[in-house]
Protein backbone atom coordinates (compact mmCIF):
# COMPACT_ATOMS: atom_id res chain seq x y z
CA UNK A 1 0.00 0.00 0.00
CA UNK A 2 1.12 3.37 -0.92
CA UNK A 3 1.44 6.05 1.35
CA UNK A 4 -0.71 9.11 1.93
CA UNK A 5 0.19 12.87 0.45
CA UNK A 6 -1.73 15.57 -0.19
CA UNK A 7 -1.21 17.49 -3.55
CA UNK A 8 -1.47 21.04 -3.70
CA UNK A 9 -2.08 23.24 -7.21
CA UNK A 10 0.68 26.14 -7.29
CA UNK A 11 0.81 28.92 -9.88
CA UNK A 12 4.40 29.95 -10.96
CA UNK A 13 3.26 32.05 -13.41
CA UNK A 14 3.88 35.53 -11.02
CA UNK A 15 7.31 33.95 -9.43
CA UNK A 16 10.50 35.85 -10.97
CA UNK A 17 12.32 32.16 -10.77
CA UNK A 18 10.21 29.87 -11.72
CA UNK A 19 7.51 31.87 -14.55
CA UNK A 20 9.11 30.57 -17.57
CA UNK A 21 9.19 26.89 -16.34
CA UNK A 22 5.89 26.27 -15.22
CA UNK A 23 2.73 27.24 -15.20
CA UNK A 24 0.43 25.78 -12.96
CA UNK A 25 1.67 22.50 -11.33
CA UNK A 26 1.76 20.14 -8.22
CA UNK A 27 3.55 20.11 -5.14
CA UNK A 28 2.66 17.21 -3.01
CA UNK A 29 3.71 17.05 0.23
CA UNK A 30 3.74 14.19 3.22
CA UNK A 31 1.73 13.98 6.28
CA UNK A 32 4.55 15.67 8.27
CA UNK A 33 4.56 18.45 5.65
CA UNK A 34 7.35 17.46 3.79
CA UNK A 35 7.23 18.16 -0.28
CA UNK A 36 7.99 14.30 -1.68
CA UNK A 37 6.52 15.01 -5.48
CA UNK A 38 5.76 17.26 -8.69
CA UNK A 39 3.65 17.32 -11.08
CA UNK A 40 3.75 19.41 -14.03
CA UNK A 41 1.91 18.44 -17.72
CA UNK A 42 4.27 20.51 -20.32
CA UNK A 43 1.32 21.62 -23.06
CA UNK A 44 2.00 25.03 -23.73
CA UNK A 45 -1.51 25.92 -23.50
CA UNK A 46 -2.53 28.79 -24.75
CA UNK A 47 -4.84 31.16 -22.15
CA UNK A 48 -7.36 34.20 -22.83
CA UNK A 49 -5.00 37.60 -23.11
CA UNK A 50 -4.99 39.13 -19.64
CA UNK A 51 -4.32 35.63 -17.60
CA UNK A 52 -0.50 35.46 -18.11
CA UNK A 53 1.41 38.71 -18.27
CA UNK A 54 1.53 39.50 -22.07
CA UNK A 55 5.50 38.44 -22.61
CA UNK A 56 4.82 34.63 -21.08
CA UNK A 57 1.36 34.11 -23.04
CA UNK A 58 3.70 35.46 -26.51
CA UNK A 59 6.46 33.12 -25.23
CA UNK A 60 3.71 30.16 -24.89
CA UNK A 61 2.50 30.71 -27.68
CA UNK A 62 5.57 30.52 -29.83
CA UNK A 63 7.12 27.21 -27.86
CA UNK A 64 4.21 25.51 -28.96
CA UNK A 65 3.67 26.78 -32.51
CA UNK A 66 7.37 25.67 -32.87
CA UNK A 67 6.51 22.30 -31.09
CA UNK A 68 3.69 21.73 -33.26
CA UNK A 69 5.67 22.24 -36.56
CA UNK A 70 8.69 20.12 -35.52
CA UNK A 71 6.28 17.15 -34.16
CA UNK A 72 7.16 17.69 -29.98
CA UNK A 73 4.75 15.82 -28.00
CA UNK A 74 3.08 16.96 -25.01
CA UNK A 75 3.75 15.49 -21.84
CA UNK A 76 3.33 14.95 -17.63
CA UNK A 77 6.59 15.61 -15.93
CA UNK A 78 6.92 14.00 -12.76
CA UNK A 79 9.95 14.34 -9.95
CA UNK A 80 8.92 11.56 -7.36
């Protein structure tokens, strides 16, 4: 049997070291509090104008027009 964690949503896209990594991931932590995982699904999805500051949703954009041409896949990323 596994053991228990409890995952929490975090949104990177305001932090100045971590906005042009991720967007919104996982952190999930152990019952003592301890971070033991994270979860991130790279799909350079596109948002309304006005959710990301306007240089990360251009930046977005562009890494996955370019993916899209040169056949990248999107994918989870997990650190376990």
């Amino acid at each position: 049997m596994g053991k228990s964690s409890l995952g929490m949503q975090v949104i990177f896209y305001k932090s100045p070291e971590y906005r042009l990594a991720f967007g919104n991931a996982f952190i999930f932590f152990d019952m003592a509090g301890q971070p033991v995982g994270f979860y991130d699904y790279y799909n350079f999805d596109w948002k309304d104008f006005g959710e990301r500051d306007l240089d990360l949703e251009l930046k977005t954009r562009a890494v996955d027009i370019a993916g899209n041409v040169n056949g990248a896949k999107k994918l989870p990323h997990r650190i376990w």
